[in-house]
N, C-alpha and C. Protein backbone atom coordinates (compact mmCIF):
# COMPACT_ATOMS: atom_id res chain seq x y z
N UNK A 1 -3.95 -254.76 15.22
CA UNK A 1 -5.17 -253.99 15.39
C UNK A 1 -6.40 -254.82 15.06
N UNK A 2 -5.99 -256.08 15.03
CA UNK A 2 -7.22 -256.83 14.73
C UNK A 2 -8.15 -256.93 16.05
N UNK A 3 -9.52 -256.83 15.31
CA UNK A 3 -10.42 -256.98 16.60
C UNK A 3 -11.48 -255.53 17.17
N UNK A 4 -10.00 -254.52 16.96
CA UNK A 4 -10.32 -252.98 16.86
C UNK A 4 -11.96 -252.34 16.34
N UNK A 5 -12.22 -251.88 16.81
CA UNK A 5 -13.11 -250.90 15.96
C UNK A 5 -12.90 -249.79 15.49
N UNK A 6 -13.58 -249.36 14.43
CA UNK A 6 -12.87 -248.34 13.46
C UNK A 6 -12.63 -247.20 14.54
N UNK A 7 -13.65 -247.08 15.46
CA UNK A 7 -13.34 -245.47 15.52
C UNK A 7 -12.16 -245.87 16.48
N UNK A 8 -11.49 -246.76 17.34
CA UNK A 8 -10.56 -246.80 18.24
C UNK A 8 -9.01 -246.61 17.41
N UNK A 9 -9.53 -247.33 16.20
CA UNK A 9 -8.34 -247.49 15.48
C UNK A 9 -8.14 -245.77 14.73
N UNK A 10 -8.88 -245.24 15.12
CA UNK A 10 -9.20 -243.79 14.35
C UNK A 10 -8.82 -242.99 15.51
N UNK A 11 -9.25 -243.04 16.35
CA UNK A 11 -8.17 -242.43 17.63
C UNK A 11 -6.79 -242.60 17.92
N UNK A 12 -6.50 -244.14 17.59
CA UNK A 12 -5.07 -243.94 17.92
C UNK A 12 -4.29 -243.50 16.82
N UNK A 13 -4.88 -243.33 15.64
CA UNK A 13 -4.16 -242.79 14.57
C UNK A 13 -3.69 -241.10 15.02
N UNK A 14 -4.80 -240.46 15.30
CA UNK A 14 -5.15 -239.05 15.00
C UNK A 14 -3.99 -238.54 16.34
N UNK A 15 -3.99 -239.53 17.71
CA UNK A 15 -3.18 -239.40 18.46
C UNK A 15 -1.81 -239.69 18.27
N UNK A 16 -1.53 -240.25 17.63
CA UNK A 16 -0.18 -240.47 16.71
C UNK A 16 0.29 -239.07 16.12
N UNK A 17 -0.86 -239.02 15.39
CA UNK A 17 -0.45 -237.38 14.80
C UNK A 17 0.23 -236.88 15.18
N UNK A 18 -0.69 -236.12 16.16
CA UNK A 18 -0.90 -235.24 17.23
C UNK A 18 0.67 -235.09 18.81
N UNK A 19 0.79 -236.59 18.57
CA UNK A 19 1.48 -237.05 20.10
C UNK A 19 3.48 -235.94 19.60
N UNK A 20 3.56 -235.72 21.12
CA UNK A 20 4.99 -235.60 20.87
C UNK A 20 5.37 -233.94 20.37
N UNK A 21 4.31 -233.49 20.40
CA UNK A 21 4.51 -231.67 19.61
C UNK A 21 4.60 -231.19 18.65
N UNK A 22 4.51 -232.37 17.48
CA UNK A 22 4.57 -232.63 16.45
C UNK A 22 3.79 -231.65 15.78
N UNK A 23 2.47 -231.34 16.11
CA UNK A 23 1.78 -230.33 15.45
C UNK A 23 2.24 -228.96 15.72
N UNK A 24 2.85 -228.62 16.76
CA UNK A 24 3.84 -227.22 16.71
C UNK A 24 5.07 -227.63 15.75
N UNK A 25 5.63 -228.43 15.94
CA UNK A 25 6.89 -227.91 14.89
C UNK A 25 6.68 -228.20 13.77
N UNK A 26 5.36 -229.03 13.35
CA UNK A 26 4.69 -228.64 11.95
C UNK A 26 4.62 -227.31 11.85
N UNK A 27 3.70 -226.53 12.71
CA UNK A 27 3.55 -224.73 12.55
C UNK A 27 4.48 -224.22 12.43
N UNK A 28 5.97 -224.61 13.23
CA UNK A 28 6.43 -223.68 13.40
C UNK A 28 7.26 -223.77 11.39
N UNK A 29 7.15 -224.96 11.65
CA UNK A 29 8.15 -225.36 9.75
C UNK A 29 7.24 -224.29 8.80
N UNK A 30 5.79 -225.03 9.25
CA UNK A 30 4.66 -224.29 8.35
C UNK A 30 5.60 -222.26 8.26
N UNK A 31 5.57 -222.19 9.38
CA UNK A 31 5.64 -220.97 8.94
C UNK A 31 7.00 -220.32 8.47
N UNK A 32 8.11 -220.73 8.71
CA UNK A 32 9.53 -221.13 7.63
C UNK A 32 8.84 -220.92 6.31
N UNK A 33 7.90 -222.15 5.90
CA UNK A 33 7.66 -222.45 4.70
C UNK A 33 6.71 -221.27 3.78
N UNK A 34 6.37 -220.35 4.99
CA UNK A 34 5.25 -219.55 4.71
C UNK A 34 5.82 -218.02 4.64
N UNK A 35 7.03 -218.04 4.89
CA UNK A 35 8.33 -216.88 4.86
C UNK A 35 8.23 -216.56 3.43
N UNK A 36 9.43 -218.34 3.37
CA UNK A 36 9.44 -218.17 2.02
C UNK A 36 8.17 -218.32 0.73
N UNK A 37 7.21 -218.59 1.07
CA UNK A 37 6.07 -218.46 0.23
C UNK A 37 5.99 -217.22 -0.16
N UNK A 38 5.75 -216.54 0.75
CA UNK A 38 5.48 -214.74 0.37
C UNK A 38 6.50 -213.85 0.14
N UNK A 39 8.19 -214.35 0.41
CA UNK A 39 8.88 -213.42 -0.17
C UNK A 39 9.38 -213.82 -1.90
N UNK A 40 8.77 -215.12 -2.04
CA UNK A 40 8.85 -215.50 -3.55
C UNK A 40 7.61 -214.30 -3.88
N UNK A 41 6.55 -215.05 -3.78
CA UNK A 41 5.08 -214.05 -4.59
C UNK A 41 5.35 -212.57 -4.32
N UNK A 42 5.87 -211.78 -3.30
CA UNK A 42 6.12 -210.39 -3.62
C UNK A 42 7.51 -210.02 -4.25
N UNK A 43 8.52 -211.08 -4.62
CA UNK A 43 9.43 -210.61 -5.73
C UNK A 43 8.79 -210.84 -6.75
N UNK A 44 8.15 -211.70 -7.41
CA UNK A 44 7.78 -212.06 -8.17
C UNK A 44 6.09 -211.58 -9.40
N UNK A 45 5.79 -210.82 -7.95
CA UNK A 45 4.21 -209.75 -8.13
C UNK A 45 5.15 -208.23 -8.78
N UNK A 46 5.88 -207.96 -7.52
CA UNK A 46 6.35 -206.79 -7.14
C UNK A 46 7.43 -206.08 -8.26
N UNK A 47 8.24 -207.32 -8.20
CA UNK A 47 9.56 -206.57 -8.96
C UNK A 47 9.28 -207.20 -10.61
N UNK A 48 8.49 -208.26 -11.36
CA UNK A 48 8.99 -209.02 -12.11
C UNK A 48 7.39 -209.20 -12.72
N UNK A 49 6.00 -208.36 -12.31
CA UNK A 49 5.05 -208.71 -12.83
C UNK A 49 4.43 -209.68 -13.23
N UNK A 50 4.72 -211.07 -12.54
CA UNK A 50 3.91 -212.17 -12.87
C UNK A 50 2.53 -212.18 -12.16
N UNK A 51 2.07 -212.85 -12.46
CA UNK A 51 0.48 -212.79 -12.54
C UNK A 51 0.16 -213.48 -10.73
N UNK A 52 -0.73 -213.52 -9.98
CA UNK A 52 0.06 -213.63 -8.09
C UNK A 52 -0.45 -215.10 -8.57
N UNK A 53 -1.60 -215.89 -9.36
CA UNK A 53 -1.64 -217.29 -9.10
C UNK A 53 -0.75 -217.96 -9.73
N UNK A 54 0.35 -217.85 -10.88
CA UNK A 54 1.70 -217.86 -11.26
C UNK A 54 2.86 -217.98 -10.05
N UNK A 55 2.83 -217.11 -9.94
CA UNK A 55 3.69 -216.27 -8.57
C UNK A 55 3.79 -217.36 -7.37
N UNK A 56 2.25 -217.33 -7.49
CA UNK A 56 1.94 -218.38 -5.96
C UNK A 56 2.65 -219.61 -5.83
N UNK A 57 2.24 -220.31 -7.22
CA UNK A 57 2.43 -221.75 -7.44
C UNK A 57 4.14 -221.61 -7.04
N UNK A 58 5.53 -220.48 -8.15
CA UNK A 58 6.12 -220.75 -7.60
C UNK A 58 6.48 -220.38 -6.29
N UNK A 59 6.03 -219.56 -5.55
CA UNK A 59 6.79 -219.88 -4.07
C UNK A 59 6.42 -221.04 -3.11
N UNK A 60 5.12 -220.95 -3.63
CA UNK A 60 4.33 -223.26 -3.37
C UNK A 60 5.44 -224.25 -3.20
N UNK A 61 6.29 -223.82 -4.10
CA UNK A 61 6.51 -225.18 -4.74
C UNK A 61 8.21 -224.85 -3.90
N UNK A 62 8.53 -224.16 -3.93
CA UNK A 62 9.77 -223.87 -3.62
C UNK A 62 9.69 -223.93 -2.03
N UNK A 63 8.65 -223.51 -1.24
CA UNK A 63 8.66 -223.61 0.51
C UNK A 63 8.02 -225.01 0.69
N UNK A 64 7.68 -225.39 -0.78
CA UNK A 64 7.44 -227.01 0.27
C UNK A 64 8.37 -228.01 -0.01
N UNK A 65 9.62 -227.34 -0.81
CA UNK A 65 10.77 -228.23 -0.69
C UNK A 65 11.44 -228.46 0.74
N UNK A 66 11.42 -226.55 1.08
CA UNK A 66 12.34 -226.36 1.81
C UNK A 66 11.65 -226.84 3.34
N UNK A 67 10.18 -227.01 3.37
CA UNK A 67 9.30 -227.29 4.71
C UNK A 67 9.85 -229.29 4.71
N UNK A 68 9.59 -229.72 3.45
CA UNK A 68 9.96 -231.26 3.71
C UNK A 68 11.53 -231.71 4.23
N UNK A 69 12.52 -230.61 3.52
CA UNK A 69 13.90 -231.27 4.25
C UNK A 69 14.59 -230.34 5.88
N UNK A 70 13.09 -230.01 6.04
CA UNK A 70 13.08 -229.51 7.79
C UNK A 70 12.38 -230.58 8.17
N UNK A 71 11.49 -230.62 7.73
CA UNK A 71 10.23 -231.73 8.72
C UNK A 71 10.97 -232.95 8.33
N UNK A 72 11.58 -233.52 7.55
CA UNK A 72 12.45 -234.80 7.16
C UNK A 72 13.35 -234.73 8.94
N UNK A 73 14.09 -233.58 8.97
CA UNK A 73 14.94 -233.31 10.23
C UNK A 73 14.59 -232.97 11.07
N UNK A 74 13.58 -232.75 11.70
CA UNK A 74 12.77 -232.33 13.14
C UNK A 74 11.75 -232.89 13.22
N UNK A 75 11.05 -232.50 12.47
CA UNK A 75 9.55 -232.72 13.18
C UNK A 75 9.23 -234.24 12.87
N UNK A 76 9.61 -235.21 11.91
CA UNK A 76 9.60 -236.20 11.83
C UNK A 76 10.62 -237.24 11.87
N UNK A 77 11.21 -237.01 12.09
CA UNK A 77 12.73 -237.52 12.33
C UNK A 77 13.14 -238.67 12.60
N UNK A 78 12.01 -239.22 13.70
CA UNK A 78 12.07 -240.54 14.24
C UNK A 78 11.28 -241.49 13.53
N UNK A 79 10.72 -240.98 12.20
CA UNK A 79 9.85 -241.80 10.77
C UNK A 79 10.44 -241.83 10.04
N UNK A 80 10.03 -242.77 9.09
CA UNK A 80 10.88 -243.08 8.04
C UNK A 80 11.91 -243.98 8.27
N UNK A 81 12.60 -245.14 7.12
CA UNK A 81 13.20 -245.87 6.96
C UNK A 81 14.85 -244.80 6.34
N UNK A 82 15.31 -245.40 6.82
CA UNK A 82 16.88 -244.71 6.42
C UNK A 82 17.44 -245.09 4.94
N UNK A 83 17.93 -244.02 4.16
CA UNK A 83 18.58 -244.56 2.62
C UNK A 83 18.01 -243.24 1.82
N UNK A 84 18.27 -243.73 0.54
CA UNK A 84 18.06 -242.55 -0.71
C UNK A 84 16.74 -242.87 -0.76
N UNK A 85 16.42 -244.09 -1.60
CA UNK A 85 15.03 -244.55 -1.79
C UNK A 85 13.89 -244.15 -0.85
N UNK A 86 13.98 -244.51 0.25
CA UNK A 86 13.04 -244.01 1.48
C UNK A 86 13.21 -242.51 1.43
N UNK A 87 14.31 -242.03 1.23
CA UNK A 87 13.81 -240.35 1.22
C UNK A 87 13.16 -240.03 -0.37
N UNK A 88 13.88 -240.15 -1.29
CA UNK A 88 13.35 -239.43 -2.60
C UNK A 88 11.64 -240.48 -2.60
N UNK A 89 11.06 -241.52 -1.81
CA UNK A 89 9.64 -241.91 -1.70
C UNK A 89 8.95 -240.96 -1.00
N UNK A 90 9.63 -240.39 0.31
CA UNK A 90 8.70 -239.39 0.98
C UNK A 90 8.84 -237.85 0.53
N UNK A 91 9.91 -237.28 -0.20
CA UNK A 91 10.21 -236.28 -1.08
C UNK A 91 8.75 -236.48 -2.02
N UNK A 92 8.71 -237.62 -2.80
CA UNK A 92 7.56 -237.22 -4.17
C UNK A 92 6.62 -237.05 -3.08
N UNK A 93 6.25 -238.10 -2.29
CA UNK A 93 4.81 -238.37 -1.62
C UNK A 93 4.52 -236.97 -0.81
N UNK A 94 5.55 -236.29 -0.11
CA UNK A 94 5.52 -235.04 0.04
C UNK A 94 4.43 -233.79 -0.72
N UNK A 95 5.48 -233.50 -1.95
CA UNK A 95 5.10 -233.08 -2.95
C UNK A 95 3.89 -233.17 -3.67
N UNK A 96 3.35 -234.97 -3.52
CA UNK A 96 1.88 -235.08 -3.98
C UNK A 96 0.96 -234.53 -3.09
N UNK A 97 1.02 -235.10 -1.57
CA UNK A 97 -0.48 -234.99 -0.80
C UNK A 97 0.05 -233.40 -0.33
N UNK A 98 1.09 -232.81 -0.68
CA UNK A 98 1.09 -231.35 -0.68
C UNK A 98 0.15 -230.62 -1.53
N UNK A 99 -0.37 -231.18 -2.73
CA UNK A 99 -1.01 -230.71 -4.22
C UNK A 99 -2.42 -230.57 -3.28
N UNK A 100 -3.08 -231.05 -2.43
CA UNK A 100 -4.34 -230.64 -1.48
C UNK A 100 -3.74 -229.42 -1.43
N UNK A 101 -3.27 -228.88 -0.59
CA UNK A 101 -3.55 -227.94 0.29
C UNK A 101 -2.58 -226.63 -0.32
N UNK A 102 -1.74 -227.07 -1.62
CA UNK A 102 -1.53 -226.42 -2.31
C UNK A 102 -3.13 -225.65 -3.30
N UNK A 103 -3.68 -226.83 -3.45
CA UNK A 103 -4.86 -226.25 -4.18
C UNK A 103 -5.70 -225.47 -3.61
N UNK A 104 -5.89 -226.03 -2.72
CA UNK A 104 -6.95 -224.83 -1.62
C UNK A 104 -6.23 -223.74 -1.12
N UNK A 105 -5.17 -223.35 -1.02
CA UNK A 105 -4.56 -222.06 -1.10
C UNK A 105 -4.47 -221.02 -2.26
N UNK A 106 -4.25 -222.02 -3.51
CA UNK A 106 -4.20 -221.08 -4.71
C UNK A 106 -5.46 -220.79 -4.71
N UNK A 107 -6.34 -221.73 -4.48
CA UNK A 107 -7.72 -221.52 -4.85
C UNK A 107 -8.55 -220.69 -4.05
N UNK A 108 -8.38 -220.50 -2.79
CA UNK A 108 -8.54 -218.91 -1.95
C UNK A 108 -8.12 -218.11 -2.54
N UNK A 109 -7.02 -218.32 -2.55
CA UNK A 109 -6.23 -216.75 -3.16
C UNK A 109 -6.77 -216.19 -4.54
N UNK A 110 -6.48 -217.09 -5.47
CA UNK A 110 -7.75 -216.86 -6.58
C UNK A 110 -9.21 -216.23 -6.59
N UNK A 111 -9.58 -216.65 -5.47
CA UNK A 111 -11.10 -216.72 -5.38
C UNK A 111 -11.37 -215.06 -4.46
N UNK A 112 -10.28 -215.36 -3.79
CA UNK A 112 -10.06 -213.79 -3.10
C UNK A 112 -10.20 -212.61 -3.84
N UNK A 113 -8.85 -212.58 -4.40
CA UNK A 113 -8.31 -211.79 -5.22
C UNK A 113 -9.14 -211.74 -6.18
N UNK A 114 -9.68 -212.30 -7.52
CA UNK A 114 -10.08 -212.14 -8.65
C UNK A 114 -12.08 -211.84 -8.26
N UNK A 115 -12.35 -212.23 -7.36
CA UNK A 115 -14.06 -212.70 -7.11
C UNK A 115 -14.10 -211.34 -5.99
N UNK A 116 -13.18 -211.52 -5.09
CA UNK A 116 -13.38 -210.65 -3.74
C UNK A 116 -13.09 -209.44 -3.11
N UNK A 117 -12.11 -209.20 -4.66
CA UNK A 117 -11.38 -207.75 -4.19
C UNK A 117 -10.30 -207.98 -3.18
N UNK A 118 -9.89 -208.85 -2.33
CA UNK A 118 -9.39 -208.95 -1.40
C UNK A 118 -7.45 -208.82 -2.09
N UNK A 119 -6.90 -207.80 -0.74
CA UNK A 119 -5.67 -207.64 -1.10
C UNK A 119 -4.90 -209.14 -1.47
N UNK A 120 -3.94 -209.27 -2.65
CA UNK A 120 -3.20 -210.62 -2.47
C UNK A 120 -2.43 -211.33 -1.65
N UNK A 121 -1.51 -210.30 -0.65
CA UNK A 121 -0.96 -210.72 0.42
C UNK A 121 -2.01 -211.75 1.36
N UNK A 122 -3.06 -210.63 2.18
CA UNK A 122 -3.86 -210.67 2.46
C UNK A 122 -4.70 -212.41 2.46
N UNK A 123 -5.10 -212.59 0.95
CA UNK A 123 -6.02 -213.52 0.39
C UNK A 123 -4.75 -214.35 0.24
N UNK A 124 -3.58 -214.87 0.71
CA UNK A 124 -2.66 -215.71 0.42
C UNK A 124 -2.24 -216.29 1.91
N UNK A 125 -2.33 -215.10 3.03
CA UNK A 125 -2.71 -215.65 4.50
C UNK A 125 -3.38 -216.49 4.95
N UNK A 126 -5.15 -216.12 3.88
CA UNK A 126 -5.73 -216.86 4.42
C UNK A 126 -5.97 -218.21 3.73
N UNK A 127 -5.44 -218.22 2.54
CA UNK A 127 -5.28 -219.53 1.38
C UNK A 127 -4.03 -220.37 2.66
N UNK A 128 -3.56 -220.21 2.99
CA UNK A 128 -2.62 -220.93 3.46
C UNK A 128 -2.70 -221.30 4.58
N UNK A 129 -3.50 -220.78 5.50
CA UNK A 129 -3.79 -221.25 7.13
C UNK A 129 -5.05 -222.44 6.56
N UNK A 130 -5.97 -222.05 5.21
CA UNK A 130 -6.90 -223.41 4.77
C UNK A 130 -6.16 -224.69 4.56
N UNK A 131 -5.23 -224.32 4.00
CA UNK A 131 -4.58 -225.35 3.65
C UNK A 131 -3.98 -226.16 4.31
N UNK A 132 -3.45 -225.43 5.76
CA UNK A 132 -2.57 -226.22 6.70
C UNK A 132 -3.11 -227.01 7.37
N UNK A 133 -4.28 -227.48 7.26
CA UNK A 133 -4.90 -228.92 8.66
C UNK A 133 -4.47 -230.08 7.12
N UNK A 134 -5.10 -229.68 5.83
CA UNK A 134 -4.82 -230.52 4.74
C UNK A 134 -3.48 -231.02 4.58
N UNK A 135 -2.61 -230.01 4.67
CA UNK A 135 -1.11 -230.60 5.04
C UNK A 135 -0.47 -231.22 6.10
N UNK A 136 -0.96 -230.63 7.17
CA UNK A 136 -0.49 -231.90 8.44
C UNK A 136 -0.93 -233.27 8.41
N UNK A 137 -2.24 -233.39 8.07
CA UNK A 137 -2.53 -234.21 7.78
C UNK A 137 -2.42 -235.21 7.22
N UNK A 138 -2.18 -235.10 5.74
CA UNK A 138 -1.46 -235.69 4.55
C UNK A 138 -0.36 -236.29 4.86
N UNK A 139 0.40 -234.92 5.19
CA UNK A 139 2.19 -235.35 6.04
C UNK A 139 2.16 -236.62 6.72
N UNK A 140 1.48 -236.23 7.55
CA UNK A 140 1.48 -237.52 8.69
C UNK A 140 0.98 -238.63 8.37
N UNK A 141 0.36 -238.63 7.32
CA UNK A 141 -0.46 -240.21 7.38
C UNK A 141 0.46 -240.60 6.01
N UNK A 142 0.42 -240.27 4.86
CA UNK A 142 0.37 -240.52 3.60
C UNK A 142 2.03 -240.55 3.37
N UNK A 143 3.01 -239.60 3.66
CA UNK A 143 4.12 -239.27 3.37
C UNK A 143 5.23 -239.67 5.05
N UNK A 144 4.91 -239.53 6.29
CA UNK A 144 5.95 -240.11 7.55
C UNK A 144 4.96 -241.30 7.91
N UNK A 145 3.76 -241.40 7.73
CA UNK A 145 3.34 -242.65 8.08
C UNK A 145 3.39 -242.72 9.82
N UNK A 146 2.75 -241.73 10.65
CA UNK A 146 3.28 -242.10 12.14
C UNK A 146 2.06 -242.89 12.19
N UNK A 147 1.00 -243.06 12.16
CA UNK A 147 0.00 -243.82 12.12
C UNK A 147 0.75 -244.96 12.33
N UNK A 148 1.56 -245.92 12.05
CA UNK A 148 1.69 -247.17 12.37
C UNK A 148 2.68 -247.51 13.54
């Protein structure tokens, strides 16, 4: 890419992304991942009284296990180096540039709920559709690396 100019080299990244359908079967994982998001926080609101930004974090944390060893098998499949190491590297890295768009979800929902009156289901819809350009994003560059 020597020679490049930024923004060319910034196009073919974003088309990388993008290329191959990749951003649907991100959505479609996204929303797998977004199943189980909300049937954690309404056992967990519903039956067991934890507090919903409690609640949240764990079904967060639990659908973005289960979104990385889908997107590990579909949607990125043809990334990544093969072995343990190369997976438990994109497992953490996962998990980290997930902490974006984990935050801006809790942090809607928070901001919803406690500031806005807004139902929690509700304010957890829309915490999570914020969050999802932050997560494809991340995914793709930081954690499968299609950029290169």
């Amino acid at each position: 890419m020597a020679g490049e100019s930024t923004l060319r080299i910034l196009q073919n990244r974003v088309r990388a992304m993008l290329s191959s359908g990749r951003l649907l079967r991100f959505a479609t994982v996204g929303v797998a991942g977004t199943t189980v998001d909300f049937a954690i926080l309404i056992a967990l609101v519903e039956l067991h009284a934890f507090p919903p930004a409690i609640a949240k974090l764990v079904g967060a944390e639990t659908a973005i296990i289960v979104m990385f060893l889908v997107n590990e098998h579909w949607t990125f499949s043809e990334w990544g180096r093969s072995g343990i190491r190369p997976l438990l590297r994109r497992l953490l890295t996962s998990n980290l540039v997930r902490t974006g768009g984990l935050v801006v979800a809790t942090g809607v929902l928070a901001l919803l709920v406690y500031y806005g009156d807004v139902q929690y289901l509700l304010a957890n819809a829309v915490g999570i559709a914020c969050g999802f350009v932050v997560n494809f994003l991340a995914e793709s560059y930081f954690t499968w690396r299609v950029h290169r």
